[in-house]
Protein backbone atom coordinates (compact mmCIF):
# COMPACT_ATOMS: atom_id res chain seq x y z
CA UNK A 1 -17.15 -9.13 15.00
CA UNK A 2 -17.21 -8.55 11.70
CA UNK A 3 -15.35 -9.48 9.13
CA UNK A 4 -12.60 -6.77 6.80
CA UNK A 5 -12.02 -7.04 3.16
CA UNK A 6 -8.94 -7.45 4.67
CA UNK A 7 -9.46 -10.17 6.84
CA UNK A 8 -11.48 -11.80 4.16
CA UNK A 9 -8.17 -11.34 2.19
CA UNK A 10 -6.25 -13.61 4.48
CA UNK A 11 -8.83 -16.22 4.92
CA UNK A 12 -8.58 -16.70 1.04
CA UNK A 13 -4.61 -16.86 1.17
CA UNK A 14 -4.40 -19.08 3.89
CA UNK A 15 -7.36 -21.32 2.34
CA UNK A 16 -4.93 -21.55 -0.65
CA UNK A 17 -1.54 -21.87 0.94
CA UNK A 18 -3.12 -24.72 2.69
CA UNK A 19 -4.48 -26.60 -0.73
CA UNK A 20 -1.14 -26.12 -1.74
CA UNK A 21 0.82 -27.63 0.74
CA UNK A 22 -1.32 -30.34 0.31
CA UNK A 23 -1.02 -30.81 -2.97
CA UNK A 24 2.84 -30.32 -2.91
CA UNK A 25 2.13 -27.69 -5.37
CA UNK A 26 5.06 -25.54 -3.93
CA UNK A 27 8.55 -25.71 -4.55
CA UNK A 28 11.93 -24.51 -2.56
CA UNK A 29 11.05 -20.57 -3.41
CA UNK A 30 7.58 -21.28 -2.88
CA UNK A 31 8.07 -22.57 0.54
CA UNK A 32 10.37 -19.76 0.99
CA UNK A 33 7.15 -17.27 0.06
CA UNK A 34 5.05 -19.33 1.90
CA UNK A 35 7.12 -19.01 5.09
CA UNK A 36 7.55 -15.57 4.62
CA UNK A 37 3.59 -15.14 4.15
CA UNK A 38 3.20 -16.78 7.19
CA UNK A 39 5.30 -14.99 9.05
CA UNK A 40 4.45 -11.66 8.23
CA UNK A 41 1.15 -11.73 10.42
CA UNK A 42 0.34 -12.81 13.40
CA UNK A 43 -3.37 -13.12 11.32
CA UNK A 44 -1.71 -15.38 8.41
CA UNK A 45 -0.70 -17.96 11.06
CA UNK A 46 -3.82 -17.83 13.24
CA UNK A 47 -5.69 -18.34 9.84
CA UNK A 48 -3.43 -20.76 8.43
CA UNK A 49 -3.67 -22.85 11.41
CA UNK A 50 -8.03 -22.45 11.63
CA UNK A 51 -7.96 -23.67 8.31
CA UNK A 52 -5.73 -26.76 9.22
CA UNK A 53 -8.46 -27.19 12.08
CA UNK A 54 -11.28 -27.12 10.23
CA UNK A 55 -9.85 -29.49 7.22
CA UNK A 56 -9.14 -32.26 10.29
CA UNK A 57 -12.57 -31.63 11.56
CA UNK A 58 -14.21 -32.28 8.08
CA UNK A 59 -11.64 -35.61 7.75
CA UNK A 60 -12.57 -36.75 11.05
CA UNK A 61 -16.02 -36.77 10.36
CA UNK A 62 -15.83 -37.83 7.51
CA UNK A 63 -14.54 -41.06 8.87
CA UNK A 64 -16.81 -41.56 12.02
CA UNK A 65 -20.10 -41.52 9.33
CA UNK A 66 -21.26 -44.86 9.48
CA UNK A 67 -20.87 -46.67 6.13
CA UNK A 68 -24.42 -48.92 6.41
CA UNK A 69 -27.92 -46.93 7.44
CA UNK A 70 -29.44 -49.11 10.50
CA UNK A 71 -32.29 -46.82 11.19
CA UNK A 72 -34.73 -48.52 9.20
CA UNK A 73 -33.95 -51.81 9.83
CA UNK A 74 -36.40 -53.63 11.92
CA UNK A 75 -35.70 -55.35 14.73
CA UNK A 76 -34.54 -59.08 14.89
CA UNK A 77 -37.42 -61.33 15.23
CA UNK A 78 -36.87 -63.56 18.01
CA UNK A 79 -34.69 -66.90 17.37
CA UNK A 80 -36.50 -70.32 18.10
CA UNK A 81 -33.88 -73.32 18.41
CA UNK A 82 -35.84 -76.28 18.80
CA UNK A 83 -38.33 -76.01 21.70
CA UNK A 84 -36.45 -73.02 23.39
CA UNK A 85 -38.17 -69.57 23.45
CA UNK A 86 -36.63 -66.23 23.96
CA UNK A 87 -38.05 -64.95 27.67
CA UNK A 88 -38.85 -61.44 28.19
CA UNK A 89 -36.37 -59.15 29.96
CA UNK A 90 -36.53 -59.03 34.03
CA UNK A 91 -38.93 -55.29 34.10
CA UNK A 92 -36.02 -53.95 35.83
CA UNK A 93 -33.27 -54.99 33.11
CA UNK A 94 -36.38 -53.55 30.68
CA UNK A 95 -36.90 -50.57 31.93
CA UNK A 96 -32.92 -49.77 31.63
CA UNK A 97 -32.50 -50.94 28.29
CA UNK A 98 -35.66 -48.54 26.78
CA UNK A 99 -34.32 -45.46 29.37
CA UNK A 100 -30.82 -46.24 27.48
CA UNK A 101 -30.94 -43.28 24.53
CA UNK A 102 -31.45 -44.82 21.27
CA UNK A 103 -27.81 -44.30 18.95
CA UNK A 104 -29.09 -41.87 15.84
CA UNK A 105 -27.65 -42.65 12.78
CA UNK A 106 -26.84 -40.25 9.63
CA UNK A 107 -29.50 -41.43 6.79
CA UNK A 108 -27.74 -42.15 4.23
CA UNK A 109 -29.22 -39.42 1.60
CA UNK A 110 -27.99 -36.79 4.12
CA UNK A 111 -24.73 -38.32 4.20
CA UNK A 112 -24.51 -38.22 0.69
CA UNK A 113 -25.35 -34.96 0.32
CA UNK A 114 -22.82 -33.90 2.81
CA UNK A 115 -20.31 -35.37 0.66
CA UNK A 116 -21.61 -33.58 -2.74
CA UNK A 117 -21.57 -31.04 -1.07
CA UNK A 118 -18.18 -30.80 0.43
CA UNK A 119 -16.58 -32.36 -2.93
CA UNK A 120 -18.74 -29.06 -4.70
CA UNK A 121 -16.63 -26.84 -2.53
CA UNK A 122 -13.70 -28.35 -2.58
CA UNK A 123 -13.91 -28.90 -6.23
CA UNK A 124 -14.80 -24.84 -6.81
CA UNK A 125 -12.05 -23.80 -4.73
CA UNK A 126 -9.38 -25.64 -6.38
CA UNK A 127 -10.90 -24.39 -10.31
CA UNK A 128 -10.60 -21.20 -8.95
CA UNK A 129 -6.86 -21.28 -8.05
CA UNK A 130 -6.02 -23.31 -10.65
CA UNK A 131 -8.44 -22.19 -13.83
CA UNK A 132 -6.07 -18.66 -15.34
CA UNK A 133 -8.10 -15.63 -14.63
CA UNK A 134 -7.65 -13.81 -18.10
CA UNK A 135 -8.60 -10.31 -19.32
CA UNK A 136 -8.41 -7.55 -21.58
CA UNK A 137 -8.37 -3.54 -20.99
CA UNK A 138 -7.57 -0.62 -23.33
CA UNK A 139 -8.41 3.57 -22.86
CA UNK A 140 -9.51 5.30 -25.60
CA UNK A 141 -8.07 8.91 -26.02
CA UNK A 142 -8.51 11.34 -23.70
CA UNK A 143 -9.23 8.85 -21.22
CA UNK A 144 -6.92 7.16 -18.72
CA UNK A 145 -8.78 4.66 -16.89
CA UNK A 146 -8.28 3.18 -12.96
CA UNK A 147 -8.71 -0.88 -13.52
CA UNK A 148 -8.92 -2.99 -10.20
CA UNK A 149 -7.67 -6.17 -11.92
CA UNK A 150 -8.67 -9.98 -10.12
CA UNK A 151 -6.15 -10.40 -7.09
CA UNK A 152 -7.08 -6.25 -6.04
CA UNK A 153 -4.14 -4.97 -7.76
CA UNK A 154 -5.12 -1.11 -8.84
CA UNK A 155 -3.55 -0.14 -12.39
CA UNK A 156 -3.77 3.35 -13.48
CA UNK A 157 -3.94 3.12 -17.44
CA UNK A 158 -3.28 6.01 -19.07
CA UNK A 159 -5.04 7.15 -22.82
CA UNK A 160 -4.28 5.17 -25.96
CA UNK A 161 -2.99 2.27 -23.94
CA UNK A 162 -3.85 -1.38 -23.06
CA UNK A 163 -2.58 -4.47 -21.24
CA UNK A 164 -4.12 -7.93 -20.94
CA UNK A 165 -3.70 -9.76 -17.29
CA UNK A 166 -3.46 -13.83 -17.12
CA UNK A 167 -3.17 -15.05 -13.49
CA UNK A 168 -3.19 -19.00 -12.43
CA UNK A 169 -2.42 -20.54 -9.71
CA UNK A 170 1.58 -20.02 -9.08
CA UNK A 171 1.68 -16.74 -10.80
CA UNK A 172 0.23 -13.34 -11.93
CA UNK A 173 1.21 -11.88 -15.33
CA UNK A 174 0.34 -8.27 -17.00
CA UNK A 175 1.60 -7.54 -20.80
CA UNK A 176 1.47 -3.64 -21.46
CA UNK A 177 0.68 -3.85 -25.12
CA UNK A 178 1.32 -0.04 -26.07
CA UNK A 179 1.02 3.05 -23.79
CA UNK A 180 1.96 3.62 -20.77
CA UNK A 181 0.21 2.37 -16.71
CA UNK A 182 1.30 2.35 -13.33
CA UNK A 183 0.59 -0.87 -10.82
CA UNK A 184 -0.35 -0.55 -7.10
CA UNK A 185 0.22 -4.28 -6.53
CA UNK A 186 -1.83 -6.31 -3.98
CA UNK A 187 0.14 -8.34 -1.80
CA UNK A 188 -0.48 -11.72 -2.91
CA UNK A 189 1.76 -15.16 -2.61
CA UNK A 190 1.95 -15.14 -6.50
CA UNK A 191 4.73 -12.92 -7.86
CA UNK A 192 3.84 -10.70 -10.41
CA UNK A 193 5.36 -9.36 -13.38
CA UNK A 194 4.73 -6.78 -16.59
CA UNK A 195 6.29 -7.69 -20.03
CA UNK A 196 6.52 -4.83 -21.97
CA UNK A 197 8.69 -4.31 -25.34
CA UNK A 198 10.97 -7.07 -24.69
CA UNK A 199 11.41 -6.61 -20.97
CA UNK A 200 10.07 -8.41 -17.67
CA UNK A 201 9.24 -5.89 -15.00
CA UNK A 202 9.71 -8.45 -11.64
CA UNK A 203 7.49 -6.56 -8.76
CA UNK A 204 8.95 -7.10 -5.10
CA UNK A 205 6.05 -5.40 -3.36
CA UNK A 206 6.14 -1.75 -4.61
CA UNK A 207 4.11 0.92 -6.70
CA UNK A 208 5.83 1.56 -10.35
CA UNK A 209 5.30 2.60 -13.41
CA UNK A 210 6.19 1.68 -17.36
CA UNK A 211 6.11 3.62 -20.41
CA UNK A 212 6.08 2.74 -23.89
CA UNK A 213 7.84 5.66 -25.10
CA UNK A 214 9.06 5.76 -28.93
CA UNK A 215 12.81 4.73 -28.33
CA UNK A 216 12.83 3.82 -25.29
CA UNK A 217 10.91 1.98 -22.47
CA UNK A 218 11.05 3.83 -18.98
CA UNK A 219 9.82 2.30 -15.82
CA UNK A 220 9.94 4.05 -12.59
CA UNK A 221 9.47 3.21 -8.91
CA UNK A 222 7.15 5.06 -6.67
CA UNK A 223 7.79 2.40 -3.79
CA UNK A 224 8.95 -0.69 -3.20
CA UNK A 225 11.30 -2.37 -5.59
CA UNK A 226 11.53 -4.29 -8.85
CA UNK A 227 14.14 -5.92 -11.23
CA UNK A 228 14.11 -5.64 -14.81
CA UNK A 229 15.32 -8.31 -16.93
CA UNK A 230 15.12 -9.43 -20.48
CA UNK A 231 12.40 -11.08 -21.76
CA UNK A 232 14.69 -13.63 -23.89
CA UNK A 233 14.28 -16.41 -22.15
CA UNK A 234 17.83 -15.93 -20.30
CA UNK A 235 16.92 -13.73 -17.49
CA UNK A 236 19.75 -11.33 -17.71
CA UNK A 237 19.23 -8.68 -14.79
CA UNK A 238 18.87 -5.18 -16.35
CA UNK A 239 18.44 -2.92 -13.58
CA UNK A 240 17.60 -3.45 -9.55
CA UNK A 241 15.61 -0.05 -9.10
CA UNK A 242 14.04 0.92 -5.20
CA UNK A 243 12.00 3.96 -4.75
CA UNK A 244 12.40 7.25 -6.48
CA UNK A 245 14.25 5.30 -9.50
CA UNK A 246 13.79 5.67 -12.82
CA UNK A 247 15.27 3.25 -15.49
CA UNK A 248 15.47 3.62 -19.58
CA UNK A 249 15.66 0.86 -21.27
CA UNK A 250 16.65 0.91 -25.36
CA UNK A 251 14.74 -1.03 -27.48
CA UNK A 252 17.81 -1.00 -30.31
CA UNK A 253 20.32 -2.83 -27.46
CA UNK A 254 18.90 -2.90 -24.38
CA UNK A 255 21.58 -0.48 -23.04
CA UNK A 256 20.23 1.07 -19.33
CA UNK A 257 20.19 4.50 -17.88
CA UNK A 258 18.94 5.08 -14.34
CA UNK A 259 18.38 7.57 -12.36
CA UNK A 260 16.67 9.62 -9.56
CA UNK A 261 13.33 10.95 -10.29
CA UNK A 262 10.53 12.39 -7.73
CA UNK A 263 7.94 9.55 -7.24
CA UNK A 264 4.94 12.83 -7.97
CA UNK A 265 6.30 12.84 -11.12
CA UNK A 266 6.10 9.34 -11.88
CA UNK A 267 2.52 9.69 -11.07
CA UNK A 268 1.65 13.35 -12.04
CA UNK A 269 -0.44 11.63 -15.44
CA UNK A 270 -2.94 10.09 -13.01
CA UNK A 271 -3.95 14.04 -12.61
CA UNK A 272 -3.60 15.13 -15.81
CA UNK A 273 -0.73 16.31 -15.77
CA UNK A 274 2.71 16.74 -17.99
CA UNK A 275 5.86 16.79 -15.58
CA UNK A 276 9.03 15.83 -17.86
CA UNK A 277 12.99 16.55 -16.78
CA UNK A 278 15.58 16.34 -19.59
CA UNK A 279 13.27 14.70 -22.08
CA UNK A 280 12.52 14.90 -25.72
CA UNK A 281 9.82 17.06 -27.40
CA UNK A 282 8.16 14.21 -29.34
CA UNK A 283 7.68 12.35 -25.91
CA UNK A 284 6.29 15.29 -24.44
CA UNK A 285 4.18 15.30 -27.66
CA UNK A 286 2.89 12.12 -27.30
CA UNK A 287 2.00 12.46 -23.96
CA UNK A 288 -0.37 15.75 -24.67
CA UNK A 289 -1.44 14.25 -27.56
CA UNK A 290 -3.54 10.88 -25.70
CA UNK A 291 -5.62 13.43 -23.82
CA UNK A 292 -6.01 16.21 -26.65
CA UNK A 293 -7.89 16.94 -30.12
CA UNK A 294 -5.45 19.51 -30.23
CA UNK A 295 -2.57 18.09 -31.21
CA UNK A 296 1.09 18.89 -31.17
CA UNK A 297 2.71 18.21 -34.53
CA UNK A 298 6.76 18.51 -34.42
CA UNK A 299 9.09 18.24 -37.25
CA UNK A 300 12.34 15.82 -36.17
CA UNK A 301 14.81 18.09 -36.03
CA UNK A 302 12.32 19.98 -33.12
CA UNK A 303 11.51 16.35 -31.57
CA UNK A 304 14.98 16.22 -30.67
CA UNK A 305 15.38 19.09 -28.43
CA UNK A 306 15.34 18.14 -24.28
CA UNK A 307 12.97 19.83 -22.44
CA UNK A 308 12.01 20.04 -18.67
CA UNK A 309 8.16 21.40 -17.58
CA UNK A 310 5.13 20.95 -15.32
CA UNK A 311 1.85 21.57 -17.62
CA UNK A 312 -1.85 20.69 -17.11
CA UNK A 313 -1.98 18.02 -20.01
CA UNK A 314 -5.48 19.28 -21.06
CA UNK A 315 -4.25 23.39 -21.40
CA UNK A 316 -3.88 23.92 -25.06
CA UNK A 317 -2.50 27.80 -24.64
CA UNK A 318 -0.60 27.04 -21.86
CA UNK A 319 1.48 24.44 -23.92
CA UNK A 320 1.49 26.47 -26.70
CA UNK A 321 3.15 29.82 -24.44
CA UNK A 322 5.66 27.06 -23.00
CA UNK A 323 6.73 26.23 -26.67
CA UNK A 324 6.54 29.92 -27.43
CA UNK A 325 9.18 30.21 -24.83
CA UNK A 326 11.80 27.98 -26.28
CA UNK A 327 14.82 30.24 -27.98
CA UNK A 328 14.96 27.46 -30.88
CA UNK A 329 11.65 26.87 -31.40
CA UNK A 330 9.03 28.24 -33.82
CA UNK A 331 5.01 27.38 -33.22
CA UNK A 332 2.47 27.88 -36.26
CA UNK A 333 -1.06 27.50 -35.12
CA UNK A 334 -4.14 25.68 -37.22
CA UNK A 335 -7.39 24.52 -36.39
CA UNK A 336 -6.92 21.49 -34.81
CA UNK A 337 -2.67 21.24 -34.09
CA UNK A 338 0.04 23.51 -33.34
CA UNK A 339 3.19 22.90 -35.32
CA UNK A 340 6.08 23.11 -33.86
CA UNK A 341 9.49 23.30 -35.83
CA UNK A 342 13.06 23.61 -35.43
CA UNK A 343 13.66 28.04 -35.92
CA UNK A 344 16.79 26.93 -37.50
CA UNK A 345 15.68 24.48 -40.64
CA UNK A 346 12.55 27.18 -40.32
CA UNK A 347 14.95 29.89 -41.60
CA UNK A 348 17.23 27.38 -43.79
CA UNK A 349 13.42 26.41 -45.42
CA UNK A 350 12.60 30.33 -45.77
CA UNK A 351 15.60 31.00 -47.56
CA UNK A 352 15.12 28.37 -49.79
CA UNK A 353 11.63 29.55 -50.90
């Protein structure tokens, strides 16, 4: 039969619960994960246990190899003690002894090899969980980008963005630089978190999302669950968000506000699109603005203002008629941006002038 990716997937897990068990790599939460790994699947234990097999198969014969090579030693010449000479074997005793099979023995190059060979693997396997897998992504504007990072995690990165991944042996660990990107997390025995502005994103098995935003950092759950807490070193819990939960963080205090949010609008950017409830103008700006030469340019008093919207991200006149729209807005129009300003200080600067 053959093999899955998936399959192939537990095979490597098991492969490297087992080196760490041996190792007594793991301690009383790693046991826990491991237990819980192992009994998630009726697959994880039949692997688990195959590799077990197959380790005490490779011990076992690693201790029945003969240490000396007697295949090329000749035979011992017959032993003369005074006048007494070895007789010949009876023809039946003879005939016996050469119909007895002969016992083979392992040459001892082949042993050797065998040994290099399974020290190579051995050796290679244990680099490769120990040795940090590290790497580097960024999106330029106007393109997002889908990443499958080392341990088959999928993260959608959106424009102007970029995180760097290190994973080792007990853990996995994403920093979002600037930007914003959204993790479909593999299942794997190593947790994994996202540091972000100050903040460790703690992923219990789920699909979220974290944005950068100019005030604020918001992360939201698509599925799953994670915990937020501060990246200073004390862990203090910030938020416990499940699906369809949206948390913003400050970056001046730290202070948290969550709430309920549709998990297609957490994810509407991986379609180009602009869904926003309640939020400001120069957020909504930025976001148009990673996947635009066209860009919105608001004054502060206008970034204030709250706004709620579904817009293609890429549809300049369709933004534009939106903003058009909006009683206390006023939109002047250039080459290359639309301005957008409060009609109020517009008026105030009119009179002025």
């Amino acid at each position: 039969m053959e093999r899955t990716d998936t399959d192939a997937r537990i095979a490597q897990e098991a492969l490297e619960w087992h080196a760490l068990q041996r190792q007594g790599g793991l301690d009383a939460a790693g046991q826990a994960r491991f237990m819980e790994w192992l009994v998630t699947s009726p697959g994880h234990l039949r692997e688990y246990l195959a590799v077990g097999r197959l380790a005490a198969e490779l011990a076992d014969a690693m201790r029945a190899w003969p240490l000396d090579d007697e295949t090329s030693r000749e035979p011992p010449a017959p032993a003369k003690r005074g006048n007494v000479v070895t007789l010949p074997l009876p023809a039946s005793r003879q005939a016996r002894t050469l119909a007895q099979p002969a016992r083979t023995r392992t040459p001892r190059f082949v042993r050797a090899a065998a040994v290099a060979v399974i020290a190579t693997v051995a050796i290679g396997v244990g680099l490769r969980m120990a040795w940090p897998q590290s790497a580097y992504y960024a999106s330029a504007h106007g393109e997002p980008r889908r990443i499958a990072l080392p341990d088959g995690t999928v993260a959608h990165l959106n424009a102007e963005s970029a995180l760097r991944v290190r994973f080792g042996l007990l853990r996995r660990r994403i920093e979002l630089e600037r930007g914003q990107a959204s993790f479909v997390v593999a299942q794997d025995r190593r947790p994994l978190s996202v540091h972000a502005a100050g903040l460790q994103v703690q992923d219990i098995g789920t699909t979220f999302d974290v944005a950068l935003q100019r005030e604020q950092a918001r992360i939201g759950v698509v599925e799953g669950r994670v915990v937020v807490v501060g990246d200073d070193g004390n862990g203090r819990e910030l938020a416990d968000l499940g699906a369809g939960q949206s948390a913003r963080v400050s970056y001046r205090d730290q202070t948290v506000s969550v709430s309920q949010e549709d998990a297609d609008t957490m994810t509407a950017w991986w379609t180009r699109r602009i869904v926003f409830r309640n939020e400001a103008l120069r957020d909504v700006a930025d976001q148009f603005n990673r996947l635009n030469g066209t860009r919105l340019a608001v004054d502060e008093d206008a970034g204030a203002l709250r706004l709620t919207g579904n817009l293609r991200a890429d549809d300049v006149a369709s933004m534009r008629a939106f903003l058009d729209q909006q009683p206390t807005l006023v939109t002047h129009v250039s080459a290359n941006a639309i301005r957008v300003s409060s009609r109020v200080a517009s008026q105030e600067n009119a009179a002025r002038h």
